[in-house]
Protein backbone atom coordinates (compact mmCIF):
# COMPACT_ATOMS: atom_id res chain seq x y z
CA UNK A 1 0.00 0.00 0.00
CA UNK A 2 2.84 2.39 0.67
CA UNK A 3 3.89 1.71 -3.36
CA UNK A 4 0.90 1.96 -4.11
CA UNK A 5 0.69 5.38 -2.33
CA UNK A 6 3.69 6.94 -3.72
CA UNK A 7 2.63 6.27 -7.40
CA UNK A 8 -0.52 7.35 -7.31
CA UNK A 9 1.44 10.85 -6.05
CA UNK A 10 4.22 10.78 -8.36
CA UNK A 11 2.87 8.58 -11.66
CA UNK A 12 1.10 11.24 -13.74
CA UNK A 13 3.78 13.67 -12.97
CA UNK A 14 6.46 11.21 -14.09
CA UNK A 15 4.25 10.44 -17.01
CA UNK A 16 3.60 14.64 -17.76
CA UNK A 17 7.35 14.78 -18.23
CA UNK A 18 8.59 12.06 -19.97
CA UNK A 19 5.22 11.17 -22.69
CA UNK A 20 5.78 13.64 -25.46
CA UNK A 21 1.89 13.88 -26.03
CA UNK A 22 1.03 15.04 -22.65
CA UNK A 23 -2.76 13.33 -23.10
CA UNK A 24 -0.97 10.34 -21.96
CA UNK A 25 0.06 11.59 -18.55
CA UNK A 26 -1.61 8.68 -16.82
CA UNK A 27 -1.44 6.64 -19.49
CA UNK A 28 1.38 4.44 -17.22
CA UNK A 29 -0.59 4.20 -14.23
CA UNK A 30 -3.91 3.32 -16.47
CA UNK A 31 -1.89 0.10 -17.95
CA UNK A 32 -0.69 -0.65 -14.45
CA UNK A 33 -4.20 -0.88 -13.74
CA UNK A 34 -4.83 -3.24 -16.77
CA UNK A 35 -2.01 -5.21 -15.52
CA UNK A 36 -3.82 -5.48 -12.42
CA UNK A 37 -7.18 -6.59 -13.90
CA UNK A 38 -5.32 -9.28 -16.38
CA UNK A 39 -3.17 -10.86 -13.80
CA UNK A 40 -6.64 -11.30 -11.26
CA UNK A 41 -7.63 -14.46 -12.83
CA UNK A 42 -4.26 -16.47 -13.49
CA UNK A 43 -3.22 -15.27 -9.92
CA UNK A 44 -6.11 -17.04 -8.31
CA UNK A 45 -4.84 -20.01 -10.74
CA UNK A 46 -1.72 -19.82 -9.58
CA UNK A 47 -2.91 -19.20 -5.70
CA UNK A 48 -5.17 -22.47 -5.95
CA UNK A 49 -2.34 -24.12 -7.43
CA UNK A 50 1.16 -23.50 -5.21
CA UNK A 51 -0.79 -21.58 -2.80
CA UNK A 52 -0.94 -18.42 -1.57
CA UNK A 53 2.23 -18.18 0.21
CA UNK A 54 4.59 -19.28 -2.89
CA UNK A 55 2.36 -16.82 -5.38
CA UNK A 56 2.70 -13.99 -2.85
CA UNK A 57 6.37 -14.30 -2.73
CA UNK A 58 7.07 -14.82 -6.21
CA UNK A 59 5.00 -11.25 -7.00
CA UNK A 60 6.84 -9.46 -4.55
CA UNK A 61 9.96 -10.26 -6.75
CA UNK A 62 7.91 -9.01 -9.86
CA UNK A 63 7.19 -5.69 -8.00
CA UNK A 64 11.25 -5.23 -7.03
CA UNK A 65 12.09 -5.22 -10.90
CA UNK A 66 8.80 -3.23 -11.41
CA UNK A 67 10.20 -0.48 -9.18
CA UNK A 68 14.01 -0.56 -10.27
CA UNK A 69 12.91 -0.73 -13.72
CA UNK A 70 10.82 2.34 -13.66
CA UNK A 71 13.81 4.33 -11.51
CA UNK A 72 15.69 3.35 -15.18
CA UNK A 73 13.38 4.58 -16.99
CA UNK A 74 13.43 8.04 -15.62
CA UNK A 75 17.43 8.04 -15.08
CA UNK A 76 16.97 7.38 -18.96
CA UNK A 77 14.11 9.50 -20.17
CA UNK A 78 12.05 6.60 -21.41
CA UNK A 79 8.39 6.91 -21.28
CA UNK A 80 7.67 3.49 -22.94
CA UNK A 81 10.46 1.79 -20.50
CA UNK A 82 8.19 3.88 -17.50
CA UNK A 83 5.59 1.90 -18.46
CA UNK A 84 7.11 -1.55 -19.27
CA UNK A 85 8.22 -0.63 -14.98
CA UNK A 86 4.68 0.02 -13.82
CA UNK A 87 3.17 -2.54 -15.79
CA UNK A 88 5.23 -5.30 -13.41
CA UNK A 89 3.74 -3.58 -10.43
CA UNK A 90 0.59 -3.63 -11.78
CA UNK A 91 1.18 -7.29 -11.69
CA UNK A 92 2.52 -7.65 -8.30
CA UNK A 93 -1.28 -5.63 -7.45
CA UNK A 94 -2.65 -8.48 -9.24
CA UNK A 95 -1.69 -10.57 -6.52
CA UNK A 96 -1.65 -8.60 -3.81
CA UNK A 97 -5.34 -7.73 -3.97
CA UNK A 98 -6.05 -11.00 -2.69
CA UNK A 99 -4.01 -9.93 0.79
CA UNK A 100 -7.68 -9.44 1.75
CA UNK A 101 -9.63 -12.52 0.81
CA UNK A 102 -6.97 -14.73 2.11
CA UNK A 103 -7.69 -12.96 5.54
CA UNK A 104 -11.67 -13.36 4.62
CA UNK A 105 -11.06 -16.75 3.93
CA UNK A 106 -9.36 -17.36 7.51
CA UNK A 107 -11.62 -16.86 10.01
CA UNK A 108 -15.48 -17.48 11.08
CA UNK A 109 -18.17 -15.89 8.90
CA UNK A 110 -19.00 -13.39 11.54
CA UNK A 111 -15.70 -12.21 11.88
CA UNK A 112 -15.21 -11.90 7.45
CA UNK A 113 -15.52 -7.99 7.69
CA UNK A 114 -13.08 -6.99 10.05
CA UNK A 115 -10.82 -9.22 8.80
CA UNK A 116 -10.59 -7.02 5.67
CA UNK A 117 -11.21 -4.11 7.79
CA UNK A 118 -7.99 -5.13 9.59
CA UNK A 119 -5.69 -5.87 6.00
CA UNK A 120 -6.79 -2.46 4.37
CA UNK A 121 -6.15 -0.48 7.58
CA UNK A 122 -2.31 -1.23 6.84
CA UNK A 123 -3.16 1.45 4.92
CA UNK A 124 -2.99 3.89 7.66
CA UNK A 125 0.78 3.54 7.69
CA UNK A 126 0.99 3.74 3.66
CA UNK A 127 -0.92 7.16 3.76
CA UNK A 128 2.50 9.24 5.37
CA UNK A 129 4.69 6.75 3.98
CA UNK A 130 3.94 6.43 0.62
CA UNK A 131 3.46 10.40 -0.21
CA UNK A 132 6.34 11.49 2.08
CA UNK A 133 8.70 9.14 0.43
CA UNK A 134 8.01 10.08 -2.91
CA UNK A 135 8.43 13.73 -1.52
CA UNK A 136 11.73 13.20 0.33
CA UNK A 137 13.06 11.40 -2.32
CA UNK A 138 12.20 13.59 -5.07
CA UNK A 139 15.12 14.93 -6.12
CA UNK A 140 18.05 12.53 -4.26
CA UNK A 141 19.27 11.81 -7.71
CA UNK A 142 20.05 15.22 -9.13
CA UNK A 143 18.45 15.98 -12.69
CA UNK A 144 16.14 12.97 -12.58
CA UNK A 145 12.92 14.23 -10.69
CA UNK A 146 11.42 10.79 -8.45
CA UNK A 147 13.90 8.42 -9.99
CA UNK A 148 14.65 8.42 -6.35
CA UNK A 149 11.50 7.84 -5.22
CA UNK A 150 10.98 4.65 -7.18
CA UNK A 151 14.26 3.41 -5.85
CA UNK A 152 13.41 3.44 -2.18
CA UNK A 153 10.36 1.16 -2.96
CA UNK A 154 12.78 -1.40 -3.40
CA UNK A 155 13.02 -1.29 0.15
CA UNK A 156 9.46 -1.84 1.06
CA UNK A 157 8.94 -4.79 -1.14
CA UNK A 158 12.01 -6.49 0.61
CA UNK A 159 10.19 -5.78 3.91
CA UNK A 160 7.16 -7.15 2.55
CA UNK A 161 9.08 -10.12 0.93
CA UNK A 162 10.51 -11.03 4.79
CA UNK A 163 6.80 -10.96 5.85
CA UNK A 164 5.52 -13.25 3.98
CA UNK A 165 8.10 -15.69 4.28
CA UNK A 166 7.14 -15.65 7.88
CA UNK A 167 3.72 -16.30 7.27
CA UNK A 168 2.15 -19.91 7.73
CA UNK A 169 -0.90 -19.87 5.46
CA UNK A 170 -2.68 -23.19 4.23
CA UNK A 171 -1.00 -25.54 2.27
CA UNK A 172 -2.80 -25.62 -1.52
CA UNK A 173 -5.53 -28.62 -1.79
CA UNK A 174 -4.53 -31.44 -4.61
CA UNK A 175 -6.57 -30.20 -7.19
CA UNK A 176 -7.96 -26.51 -8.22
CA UNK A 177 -10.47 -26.44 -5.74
CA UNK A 178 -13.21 -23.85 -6.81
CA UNK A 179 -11.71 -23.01 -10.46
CA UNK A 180 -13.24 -25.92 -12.12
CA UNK A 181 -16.19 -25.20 -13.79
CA UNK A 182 -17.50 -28.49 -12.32
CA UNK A 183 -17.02 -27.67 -8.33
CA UNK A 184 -19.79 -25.86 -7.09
CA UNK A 185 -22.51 -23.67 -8.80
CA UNK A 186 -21.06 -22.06 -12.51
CA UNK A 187 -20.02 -18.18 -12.61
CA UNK A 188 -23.18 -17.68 -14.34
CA UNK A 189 -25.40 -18.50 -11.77
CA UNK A 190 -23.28 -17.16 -9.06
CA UNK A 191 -23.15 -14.19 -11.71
CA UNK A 192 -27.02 -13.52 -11.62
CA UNK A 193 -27.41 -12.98 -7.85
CA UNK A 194 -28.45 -9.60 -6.55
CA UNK A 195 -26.23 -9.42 -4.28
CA UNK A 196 -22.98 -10.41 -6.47
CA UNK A 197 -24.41 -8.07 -9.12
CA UNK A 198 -24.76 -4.88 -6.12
CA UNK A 199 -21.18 -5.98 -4.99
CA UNK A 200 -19.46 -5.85 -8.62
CA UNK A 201 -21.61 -2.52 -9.20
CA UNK A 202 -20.30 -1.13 -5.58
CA UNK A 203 -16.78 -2.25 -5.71
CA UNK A 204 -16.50 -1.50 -9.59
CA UNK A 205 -17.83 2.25 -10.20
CA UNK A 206 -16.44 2.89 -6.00
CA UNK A 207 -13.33 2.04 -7.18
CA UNK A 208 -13.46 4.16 -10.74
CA UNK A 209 -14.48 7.21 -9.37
CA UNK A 210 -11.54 7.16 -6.93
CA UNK A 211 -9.39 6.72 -9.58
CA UNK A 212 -10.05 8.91 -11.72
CA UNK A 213 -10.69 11.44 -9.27
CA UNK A 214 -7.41 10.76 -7.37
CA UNK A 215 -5.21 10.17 -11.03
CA UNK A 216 -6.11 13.60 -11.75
CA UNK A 217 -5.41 15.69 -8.75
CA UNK A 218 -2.07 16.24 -9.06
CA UNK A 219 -2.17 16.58 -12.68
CA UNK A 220 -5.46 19.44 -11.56
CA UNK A 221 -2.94 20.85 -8.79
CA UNK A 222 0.00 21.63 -10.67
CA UNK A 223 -2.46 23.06 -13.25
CA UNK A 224 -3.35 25.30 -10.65
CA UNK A 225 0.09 26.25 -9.47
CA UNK A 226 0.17 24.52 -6.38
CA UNK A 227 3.48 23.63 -5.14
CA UNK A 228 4.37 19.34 -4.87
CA UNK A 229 4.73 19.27 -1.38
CA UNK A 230 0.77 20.72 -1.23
CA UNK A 231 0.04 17.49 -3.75
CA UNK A 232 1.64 15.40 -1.50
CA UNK A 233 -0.06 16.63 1.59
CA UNK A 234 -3.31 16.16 -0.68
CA UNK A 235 -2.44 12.24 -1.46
CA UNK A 236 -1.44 11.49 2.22
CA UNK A 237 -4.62 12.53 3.58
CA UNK A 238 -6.58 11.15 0.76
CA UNK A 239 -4.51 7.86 1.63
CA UNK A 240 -5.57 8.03 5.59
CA UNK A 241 -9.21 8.27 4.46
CA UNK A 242 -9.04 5.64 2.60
CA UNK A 243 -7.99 3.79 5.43
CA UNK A 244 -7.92 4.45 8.58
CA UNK A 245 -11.82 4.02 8.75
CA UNK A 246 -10.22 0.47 8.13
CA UNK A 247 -10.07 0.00 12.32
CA UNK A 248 -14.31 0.28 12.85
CA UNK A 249 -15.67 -0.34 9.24
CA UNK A 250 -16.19 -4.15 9.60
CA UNK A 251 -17.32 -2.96 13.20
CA UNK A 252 -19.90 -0.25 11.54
CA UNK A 253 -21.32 -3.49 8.84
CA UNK A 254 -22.03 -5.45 11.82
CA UNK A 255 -23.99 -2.92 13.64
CA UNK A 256 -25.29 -1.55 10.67
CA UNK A 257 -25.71 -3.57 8.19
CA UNK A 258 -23.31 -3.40 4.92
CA UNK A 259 -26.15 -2.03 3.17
CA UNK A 260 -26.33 1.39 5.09
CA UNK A 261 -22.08 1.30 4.66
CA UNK A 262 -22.41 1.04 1.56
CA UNK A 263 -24.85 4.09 0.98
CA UNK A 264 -22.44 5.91 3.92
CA UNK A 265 -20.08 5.60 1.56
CA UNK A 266 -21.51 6.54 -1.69
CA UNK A 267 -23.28 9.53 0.10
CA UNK A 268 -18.82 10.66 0.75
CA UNK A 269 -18.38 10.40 -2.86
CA UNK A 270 -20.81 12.58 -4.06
CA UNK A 271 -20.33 15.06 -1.45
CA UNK A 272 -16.47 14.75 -2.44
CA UNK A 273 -17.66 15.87 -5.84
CA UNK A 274 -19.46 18.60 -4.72
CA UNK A 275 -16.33 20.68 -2.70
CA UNK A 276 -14.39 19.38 -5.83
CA UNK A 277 -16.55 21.33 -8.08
CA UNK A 278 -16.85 24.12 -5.06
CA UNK A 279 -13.20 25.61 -5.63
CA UNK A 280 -9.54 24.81 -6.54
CA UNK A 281 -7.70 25.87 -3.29
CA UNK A 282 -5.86 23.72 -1.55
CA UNK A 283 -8.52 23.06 1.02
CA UNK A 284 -11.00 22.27 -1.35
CA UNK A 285 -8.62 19.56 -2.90
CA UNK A 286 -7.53 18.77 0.47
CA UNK A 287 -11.41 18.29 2.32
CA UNK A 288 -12.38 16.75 -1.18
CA UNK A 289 -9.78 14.08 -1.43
CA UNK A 290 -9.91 12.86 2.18
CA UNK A 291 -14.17 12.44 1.62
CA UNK A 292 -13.15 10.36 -1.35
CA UNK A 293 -10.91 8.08 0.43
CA UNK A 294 -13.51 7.64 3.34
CA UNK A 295 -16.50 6.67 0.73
CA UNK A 296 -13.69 4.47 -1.44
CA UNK A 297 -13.25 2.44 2.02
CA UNK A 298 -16.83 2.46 2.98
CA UNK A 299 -18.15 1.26 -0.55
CA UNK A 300 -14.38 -1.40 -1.34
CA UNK A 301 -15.11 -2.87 2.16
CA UNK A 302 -18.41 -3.17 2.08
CA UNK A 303 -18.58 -4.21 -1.76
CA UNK A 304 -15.85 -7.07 -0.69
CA UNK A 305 -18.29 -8.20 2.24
CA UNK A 306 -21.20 -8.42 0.05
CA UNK A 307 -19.59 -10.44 -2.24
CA UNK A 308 -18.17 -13.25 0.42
CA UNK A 309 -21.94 -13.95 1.29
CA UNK A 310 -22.35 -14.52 -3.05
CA UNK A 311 -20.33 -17.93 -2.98
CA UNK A 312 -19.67 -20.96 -1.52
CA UNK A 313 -16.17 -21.90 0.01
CA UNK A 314 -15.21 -24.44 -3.12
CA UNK A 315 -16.38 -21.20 -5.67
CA UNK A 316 -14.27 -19.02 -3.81
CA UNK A 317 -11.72 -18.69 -6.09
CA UNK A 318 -13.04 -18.14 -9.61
CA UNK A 319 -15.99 -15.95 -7.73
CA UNK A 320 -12.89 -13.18 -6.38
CA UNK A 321 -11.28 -13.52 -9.57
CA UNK A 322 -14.30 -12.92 -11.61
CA UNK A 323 -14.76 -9.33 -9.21
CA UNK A 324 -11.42 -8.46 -9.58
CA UNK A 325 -11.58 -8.86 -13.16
CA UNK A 326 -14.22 -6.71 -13.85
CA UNK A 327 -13.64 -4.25 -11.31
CA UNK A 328 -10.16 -3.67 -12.20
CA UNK A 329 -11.11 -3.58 -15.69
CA UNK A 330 -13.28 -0.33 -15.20
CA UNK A 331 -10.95 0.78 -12.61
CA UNK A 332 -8.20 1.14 -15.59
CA UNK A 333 -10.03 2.47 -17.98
CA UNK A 334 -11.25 5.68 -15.12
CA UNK A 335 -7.67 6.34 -14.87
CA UNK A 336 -6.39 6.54 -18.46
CA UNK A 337 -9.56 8.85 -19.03
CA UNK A 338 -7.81 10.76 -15.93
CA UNK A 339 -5.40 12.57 -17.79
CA UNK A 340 -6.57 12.79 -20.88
CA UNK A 341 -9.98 14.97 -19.32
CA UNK A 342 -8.02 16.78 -17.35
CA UNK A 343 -5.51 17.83 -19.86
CA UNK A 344 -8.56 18.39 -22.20
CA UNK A 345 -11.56 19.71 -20.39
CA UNK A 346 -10.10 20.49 -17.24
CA UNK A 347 -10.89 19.57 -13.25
CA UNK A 348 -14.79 20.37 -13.20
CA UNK A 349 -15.32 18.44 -16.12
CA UNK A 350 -13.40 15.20 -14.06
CA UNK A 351 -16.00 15.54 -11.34
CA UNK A 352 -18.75 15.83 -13.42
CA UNK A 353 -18.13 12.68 -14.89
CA UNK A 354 -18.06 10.86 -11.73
CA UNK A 355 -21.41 12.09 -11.24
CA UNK A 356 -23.31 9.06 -13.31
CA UNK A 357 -21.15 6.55 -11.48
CA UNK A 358 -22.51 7.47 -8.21
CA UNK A 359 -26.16 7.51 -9.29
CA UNK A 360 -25.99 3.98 -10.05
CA UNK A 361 -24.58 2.88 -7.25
CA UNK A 362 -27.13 4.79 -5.20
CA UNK A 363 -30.17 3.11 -7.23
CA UNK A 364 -28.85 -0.36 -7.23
CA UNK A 365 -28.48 -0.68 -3.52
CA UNK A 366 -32.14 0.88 -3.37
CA UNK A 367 -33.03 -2.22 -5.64
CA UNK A 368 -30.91 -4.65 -2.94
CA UNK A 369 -32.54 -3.15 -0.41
CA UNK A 370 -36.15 -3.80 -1.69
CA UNK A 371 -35.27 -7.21 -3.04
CA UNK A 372 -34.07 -7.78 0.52
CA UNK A 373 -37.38 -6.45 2.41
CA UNK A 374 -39.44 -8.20 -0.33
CA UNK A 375 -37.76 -11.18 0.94
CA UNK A 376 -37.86 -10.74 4.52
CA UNK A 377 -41.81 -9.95 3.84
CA UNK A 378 -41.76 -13.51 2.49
CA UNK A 379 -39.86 -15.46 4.99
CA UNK A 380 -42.69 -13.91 7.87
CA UNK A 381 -45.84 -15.36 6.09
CA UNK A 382 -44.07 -18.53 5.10
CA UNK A 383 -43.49 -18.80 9.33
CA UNK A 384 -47.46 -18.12 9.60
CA UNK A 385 -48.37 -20.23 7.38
CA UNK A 386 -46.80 -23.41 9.08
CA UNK A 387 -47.30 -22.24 12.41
């Protein structure tokens, strides 16, 4: 999360300097997101396969020659080798979006929320030490703005590659347990439930409008003259609302219901839309960017609860990669249309566009939420009726 942090602050500005047709800004950090969404479904392949453990550690060695291959590619002024770089971590995201469901997959039903409450809160660390990396390493190799910054990620993934050689996880079962089209109910009919359908729709457009709100604030700040350093104050606090809610969420869709955190966090987005389209200063950005990381927690959380309760244990796998696939796919495209609206059209017309995202999101949980009453209406005269 801390890599993850530091490129969302630094990739567009990397991308603004080296791409000679400036439209394609964020065009590195959009394929790093396609990279993400094309590795979901071999990685869960790979996970049911050799097991988590062994895939884990063999991405984290992926995302080392991600980062010292995009350090290269600035040293050297190469906007196609900047993306080869991010591509790789893109992959090593691939994998390491299933940090969560392997904690899901751990422990007792009830407990399924806060478990991925508990992974994504990591995040709290990741919000000061991705952005104040990227800004203290800016310039530690002289003419070759971040090339620095990329370098000291090296750093975290070895961290994270000591981890998880620590870890005792499951050993994999003999065969692909839950990827055969055979074992358990087929993707379609898993596909068709309300619930999976509300959890793709939450996690997918959630997810989208973060992205391509977040991919284009710096690109929107330094097209407002604010200074870097205000960016990366921007980022980190965006970062801590995305998750530091982390500690009580799974605690709030308990008491609450994942339904009403799932609205909570819809109603953040759009009203992170509204200061966005308020004013540029740097509180706007600031108050703006910190509701969008509280909704994107509120609506990935609960989207990644709702979907747990949409399979079986042996469809577990193919049902997460199936998510992760789509999600990621619309997740990429919201960030290569990042730069090239902002470049175009400009900040306003960035936050206008989130606007139909958030709508339906809003009117399919109203349609969960009816289904759901309808049903519970149903289950009380079926108990009259035999009693």
């Amino acid at each position: 999360m801390s890599g993850t942090s530091l490129v969302v602050t630094t990739s567009a500005l990397v991308g603004f300097e080296l791409a000679d047709n400036k439209n394609y800004a964020s065009m590195a950090f959009a394929l790093q997101l396609v990279a993400t969404m094309l590795t979901s479904i071999p990685a869960a392949i790979i996970m049911a396969k050799y097991g988590r453990k062994a895939a884990f550690l063999g991405a984290v060695i992926i995302a080392l020659t991600g980062a010292a291959t995009c350090s290269a590619a600035i040293l050297m002024h190469q906007f196609s080798l900047f993306i080869v770089g991010s591509i790789l971590l893109g992959v090593f995201s691939g994998f390491a979006n299933f940090y969560r469901f392997t904690a899901a997959d751990n422990v007792d039903d009830s407990q399924k929320s806060r478990a991925i409450s508990y992974v994504l809160a990591g995040g709290v660390l990741a919000a000061f030490i991705g952005p104040n990396l990227a800004n203290y390493t800016r310039d530690v190799i002289q003419g070759a703005a971040f090339a620095g910054s990329y370098a000291s990620m090296l750093v975290l993934y070895v961290l994270s590659f000591v981890l998880i050689w620590q870890l005792d996880l499951p050993k994999p079962v003999a065969s692909i347990t839950g990827l055969k089209m055979g074992t358990g109910r087929s993707l379609m009919l898993i596909a068709r439930q309300p619930r999976f359908i509300v959890a793709v729709i939450c996690g997918m457009l959630g997810y989208a409008v973060m992205s391509l709100v977040m991919t284009a604030t710096p690109l929107a700040m330094h097209a407002h003259a604010h200074p870097f350093s205000e960016t990366s104050f921007v980022i980190q606090w965006h970062v801590l609302g995305m998750f530091a809610p982390s500690f009580f969420t799974g605690s709030l869709i308990n008491r609450w219901g994942v339904l009403a955190v799932l609205m909570t966090g819809a109603v953040a987005t759009l009203l992170c839309v509204i200061i966005n389209l308020s004013g540029t200063s740097v509180t706007h950005f600031w108050i703006g960017l910190f509701l969008l990381g509280i909704g994107w927690n509120f609506l990935f959380i609960g989207a990644t609860t709702l979907l747990t309760k949409a399979y079986l244990p042996e469809e577990r796998f193919k049902t997460q990669a199936l998510n992760d696939f789509i999600v990621f796919s619309m997740v990429a495209t919201a960030s290569l249309s990042a730069g090239m609206l902002q470049h175009n059209y400009g900040w306003r017309l960035v936050n206008y566009a989130a606007l139909p995202a958030i709508a339906i999101i809003l009117l399919s949980l109203a349609w969960l939420y009816t289904i759901n009453k309808q049903s519970a209406r149903l289950q009380v005269n079926a108990q009259r009726e035999s009693s």
